[in-house]
N, C-alpha and C. Protein backbone atom coordinates (compact mmCIF):
# COMPACT_ATOMS: atom_id res chain seq x y z
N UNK A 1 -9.64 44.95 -33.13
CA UNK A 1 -8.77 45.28 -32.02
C UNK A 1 -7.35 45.41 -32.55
N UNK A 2 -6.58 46.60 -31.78
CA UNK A 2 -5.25 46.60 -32.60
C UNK A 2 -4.30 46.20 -31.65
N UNK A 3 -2.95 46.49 -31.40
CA UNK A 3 -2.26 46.06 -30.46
C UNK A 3 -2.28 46.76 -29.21
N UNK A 4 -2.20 48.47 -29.23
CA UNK A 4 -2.47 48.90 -28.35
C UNK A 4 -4.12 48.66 -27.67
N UNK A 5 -4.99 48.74 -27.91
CA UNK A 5 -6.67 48.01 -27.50
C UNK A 5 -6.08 46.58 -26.72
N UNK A 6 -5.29 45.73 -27.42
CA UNK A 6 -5.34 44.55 -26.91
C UNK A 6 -4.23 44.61 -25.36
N UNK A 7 -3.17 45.36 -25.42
CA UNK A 7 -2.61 45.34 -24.49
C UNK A 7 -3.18 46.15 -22.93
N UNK A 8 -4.20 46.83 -23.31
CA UNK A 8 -5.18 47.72 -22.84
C UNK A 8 -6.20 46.92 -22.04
N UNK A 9 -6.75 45.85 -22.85
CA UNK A 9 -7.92 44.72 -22.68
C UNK A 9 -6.90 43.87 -21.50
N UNK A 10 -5.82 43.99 -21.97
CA UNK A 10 -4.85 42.80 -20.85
C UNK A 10 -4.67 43.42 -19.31
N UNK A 11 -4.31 44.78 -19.54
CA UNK A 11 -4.49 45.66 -17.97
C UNK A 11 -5.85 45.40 -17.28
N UNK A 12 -6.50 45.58 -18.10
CA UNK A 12 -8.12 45.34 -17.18
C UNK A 12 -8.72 44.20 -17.05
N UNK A 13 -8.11 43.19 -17.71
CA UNK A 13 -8.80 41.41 -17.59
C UNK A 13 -7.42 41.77 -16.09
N UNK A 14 -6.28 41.88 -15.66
CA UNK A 14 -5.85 41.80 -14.63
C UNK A 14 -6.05 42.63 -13.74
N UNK A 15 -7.01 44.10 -13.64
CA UNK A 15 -7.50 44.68 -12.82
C UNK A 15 -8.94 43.93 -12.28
N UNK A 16 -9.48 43.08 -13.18
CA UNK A 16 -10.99 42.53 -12.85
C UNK A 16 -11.22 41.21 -12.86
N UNK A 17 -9.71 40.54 -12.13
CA UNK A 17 -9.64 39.00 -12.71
C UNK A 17 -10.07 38.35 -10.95
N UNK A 18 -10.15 39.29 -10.19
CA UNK A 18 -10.44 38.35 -8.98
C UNK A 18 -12.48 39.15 -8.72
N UNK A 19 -12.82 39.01 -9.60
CA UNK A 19 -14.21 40.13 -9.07
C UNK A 19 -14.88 38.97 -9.39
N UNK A 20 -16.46 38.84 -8.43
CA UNK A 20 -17.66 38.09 -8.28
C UNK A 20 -17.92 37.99 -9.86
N UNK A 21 -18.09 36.74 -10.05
CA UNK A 21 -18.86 36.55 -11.42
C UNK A 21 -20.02 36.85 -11.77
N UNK A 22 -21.18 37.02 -10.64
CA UNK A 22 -22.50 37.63 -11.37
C UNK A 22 -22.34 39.18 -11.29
N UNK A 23 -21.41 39.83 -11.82
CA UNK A 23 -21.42 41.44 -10.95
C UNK A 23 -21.65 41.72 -13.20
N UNK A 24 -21.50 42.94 -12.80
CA UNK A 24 -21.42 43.89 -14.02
C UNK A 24 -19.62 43.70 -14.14
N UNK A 25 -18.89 43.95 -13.56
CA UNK A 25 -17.68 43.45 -13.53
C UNK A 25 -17.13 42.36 -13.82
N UNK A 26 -17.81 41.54 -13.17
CA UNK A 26 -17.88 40.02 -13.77
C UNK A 26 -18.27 39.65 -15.16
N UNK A 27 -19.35 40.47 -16.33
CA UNK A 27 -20.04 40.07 -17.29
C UNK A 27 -18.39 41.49 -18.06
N UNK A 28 -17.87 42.16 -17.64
CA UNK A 28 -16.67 42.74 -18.11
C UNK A 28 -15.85 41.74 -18.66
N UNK A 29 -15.67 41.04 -17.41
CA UNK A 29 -14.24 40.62 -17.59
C UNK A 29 -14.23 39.46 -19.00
N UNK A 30 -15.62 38.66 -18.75
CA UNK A 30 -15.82 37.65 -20.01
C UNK A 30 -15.49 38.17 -21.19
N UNK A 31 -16.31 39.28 -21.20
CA UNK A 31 -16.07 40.03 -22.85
C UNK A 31 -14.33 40.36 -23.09
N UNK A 32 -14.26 40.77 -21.90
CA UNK A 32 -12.25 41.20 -22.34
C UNK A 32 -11.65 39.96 -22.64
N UNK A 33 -12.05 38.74 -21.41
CA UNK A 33 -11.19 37.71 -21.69
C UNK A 33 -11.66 37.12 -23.67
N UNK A 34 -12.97 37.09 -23.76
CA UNK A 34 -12.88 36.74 -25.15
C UNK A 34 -12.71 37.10 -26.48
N UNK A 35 -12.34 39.01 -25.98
CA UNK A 35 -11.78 39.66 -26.91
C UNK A 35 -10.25 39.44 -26.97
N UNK A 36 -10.03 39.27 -25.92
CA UNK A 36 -8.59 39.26 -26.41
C UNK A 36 -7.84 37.78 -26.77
N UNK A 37 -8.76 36.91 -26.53
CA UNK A 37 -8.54 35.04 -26.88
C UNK A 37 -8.73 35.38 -28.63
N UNK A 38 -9.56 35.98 -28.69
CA UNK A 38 -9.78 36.54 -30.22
C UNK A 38 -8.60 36.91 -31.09
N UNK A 39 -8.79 37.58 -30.64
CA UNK A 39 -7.17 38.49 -30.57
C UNK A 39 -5.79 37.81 -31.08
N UNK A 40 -5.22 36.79 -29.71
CA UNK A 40 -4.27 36.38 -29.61
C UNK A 40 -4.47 34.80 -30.91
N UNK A 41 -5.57 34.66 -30.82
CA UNK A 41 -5.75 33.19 -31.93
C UNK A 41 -5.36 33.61 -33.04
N UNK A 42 -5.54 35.34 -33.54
CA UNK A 42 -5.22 35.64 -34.55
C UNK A 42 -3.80 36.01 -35.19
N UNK A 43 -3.23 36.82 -33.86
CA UNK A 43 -2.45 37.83 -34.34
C UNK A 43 -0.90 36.59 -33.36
N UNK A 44 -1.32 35.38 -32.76
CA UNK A 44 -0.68 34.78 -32.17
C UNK A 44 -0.68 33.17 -31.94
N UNK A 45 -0.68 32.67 -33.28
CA UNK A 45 -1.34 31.12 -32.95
C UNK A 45 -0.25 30.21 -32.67
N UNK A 46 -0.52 29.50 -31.98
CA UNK A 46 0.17 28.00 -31.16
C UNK A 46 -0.24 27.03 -31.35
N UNK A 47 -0.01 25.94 -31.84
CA UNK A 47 -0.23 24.71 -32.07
C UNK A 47 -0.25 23.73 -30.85
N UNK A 48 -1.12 22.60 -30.41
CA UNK A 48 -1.05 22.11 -29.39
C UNK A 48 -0.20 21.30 -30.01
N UNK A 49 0.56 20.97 -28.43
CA UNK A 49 1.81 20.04 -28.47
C UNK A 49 1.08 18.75 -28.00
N UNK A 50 1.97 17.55 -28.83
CA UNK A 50 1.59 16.56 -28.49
C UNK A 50 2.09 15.70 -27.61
N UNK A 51 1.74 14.76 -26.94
CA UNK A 51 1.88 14.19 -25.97
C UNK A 51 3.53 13.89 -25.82
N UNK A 52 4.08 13.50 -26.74
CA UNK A 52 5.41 12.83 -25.96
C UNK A 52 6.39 14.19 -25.95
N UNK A 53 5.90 15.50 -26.76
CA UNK A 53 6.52 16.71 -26.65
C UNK A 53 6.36 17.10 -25.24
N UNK A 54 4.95 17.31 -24.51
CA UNK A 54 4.55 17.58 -23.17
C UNK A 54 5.57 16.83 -22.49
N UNK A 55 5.54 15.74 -22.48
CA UNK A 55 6.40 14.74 -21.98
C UNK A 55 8.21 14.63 -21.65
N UNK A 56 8.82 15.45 -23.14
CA UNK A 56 9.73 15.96 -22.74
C UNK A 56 9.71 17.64 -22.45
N UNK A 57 9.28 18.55 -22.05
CA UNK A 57 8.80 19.23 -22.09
C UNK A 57 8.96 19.33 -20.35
N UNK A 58 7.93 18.48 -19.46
CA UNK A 58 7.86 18.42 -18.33
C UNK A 58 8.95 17.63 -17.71
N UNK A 59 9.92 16.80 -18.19
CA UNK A 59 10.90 16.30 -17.97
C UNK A 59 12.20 17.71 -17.74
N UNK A 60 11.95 18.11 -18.61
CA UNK A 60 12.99 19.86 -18.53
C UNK A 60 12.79 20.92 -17.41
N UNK A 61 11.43 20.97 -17.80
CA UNK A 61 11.23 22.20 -16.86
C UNK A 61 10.86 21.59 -15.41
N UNK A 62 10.85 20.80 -14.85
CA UNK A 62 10.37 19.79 -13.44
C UNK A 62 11.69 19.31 -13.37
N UNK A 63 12.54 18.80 -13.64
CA UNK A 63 13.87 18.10 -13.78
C UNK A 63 13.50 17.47 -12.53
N UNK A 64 12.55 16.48 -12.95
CA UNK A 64 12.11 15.16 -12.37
C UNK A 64 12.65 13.95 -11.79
N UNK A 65 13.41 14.31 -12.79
CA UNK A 65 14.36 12.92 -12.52
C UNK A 65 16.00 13.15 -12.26
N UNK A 66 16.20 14.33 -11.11
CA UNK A 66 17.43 15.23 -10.91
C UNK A 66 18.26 14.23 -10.37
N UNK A 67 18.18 13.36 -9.93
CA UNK A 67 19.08 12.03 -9.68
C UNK A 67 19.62 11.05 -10.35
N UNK A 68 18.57 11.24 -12.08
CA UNK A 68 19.61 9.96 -12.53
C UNK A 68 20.29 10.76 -13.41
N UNK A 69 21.53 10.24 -14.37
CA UNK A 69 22.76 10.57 -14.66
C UNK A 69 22.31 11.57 -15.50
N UNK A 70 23.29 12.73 -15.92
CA UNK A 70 22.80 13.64 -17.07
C UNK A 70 22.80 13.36 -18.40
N UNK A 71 23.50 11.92 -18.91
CA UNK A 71 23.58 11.29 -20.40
C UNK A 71 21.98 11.05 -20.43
N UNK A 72 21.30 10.13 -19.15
CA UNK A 72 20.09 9.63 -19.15
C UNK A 72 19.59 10.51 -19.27
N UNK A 73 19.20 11.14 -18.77
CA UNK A 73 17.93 12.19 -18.51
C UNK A 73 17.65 13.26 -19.98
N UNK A 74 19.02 13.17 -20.70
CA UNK A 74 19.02 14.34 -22.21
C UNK A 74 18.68 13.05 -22.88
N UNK A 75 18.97 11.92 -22.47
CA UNK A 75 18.85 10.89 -23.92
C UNK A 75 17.18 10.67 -23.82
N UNK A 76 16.80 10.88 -22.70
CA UNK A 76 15.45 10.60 -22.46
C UNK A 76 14.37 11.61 -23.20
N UNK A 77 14.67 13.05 -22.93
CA UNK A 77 14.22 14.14 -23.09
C UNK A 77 14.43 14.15 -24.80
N UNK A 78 15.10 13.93 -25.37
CA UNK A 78 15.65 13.64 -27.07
C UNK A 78 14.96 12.47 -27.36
N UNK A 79 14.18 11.29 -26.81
CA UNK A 79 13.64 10.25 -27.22
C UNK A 79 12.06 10.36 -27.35
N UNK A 80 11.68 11.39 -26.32
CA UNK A 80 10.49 12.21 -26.57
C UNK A 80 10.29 12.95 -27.76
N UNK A 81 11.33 14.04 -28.05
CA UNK A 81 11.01 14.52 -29.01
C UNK A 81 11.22 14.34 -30.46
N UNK A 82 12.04 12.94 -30.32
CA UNK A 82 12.43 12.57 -31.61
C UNK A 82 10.84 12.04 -32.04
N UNK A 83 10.59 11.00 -31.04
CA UNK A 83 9.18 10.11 -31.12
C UNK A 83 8.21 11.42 -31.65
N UNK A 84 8.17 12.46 -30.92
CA UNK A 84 6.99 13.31 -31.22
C UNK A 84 7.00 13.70 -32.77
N UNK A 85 8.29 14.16 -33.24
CA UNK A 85 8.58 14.95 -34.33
C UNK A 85 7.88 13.29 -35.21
N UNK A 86 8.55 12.23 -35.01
CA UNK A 86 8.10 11.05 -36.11
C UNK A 86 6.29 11.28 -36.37
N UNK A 87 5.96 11.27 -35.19
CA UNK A 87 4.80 11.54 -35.16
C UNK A 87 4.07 12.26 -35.88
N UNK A 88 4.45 13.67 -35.72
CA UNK A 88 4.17 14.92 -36.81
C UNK A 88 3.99 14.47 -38.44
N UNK A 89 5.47 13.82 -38.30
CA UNK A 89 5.53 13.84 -39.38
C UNK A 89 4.71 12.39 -40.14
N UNK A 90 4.60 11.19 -39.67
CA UNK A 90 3.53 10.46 -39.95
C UNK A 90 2.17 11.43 -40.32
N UNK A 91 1.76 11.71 -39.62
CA UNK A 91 0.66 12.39 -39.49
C UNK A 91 0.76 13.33 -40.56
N UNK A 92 1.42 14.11 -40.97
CA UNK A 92 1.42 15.45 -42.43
C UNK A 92 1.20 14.80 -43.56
N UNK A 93 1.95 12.96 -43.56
CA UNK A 93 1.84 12.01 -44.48
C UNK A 93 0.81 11.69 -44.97
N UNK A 94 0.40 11.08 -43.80
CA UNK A 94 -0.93 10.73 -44.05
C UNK A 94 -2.43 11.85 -44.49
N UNK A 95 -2.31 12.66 -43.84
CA UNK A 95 -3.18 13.78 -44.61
C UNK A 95 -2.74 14.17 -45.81
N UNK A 96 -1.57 14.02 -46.25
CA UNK A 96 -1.10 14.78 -48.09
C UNK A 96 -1.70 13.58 -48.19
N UNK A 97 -1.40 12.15 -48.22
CA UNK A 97 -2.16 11.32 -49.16
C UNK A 97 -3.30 11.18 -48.95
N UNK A 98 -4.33 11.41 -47.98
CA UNK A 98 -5.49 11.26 -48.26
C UNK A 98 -5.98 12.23 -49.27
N UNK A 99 -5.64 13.62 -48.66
CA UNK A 99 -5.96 14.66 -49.45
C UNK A 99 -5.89 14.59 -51.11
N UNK A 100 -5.09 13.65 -51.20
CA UNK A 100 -4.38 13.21 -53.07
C UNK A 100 -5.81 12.73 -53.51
N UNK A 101 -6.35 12.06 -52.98
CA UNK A 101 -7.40 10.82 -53.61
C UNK A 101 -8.74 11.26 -53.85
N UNK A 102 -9.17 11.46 -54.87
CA UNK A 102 -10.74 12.15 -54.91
C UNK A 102 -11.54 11.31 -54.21
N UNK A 103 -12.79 12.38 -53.78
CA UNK A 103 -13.23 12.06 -52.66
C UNK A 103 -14.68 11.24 -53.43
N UNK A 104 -14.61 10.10 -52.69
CA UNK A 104 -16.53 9.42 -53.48
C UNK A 104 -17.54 9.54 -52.33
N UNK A 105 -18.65 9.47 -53.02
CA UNK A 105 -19.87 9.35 -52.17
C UNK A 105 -19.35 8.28 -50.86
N UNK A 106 -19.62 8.35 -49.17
CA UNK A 106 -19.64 7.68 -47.93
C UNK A 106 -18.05 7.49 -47.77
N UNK A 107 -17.22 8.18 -47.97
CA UNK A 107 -15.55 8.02 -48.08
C UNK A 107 -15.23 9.20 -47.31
N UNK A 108 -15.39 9.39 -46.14
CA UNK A 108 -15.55 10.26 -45.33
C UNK A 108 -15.01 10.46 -44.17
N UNK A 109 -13.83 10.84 -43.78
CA UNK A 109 -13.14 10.60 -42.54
C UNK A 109 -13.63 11.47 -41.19
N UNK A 110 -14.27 10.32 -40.28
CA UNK A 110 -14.90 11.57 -38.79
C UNK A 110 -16.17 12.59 -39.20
């Protein structure tokens, strides 16, 4: 699929997005929607965000907490993502060093 096909596949998953699911229309729309999930995983990948990112994340865009002071609410939203980024980065740590260590017979993570 190229870009024009895919933007093509996107007009018609929204021309056939409210149709009966057992129809011939319905067995359409699956194939478009999973051609173009195809598609976008490839030519468009996103990393899931992790929890305390969501966290500030929904704190921004909800401005949830529109009553308490604006120092609070950025120091809050910055304590999320500092925590998240530590996170990340624990985590990249820990996979380079496992990855370092040859692997033996039953040493097997998951």
């Amino acid at each position: 699929m190229n870009e024009t096909e895919y933007q093509a596949a996107l007009e018609e998953v929204k021309r056939l997005w409210d149709c009966a699911p057992d129809t011939p229309e319905g067995e359409r729309l699956l194939v478009l929607v999973a051609a173009v999930e195809g598609y976008e995983e490839e030519h468009y990948p996103m990393s899931k965000p992790d929890g305390f990112a969501a966290i500030g994340y929904r704190l921004e865009s909800r401005r949830a907490y529109a009553g308490w002071p604006a120092w609070l609410r950025r120091s809050l939203v910055a304590a999320c993502y500092f925590v998240s980024s530590l996170l990340s980065l624990a985590r990249d740590l820990c996979e380079t060093a496992y990855a370092s260590y040859p692997a033996e017979d039953g040493d097997e993570l998951l």
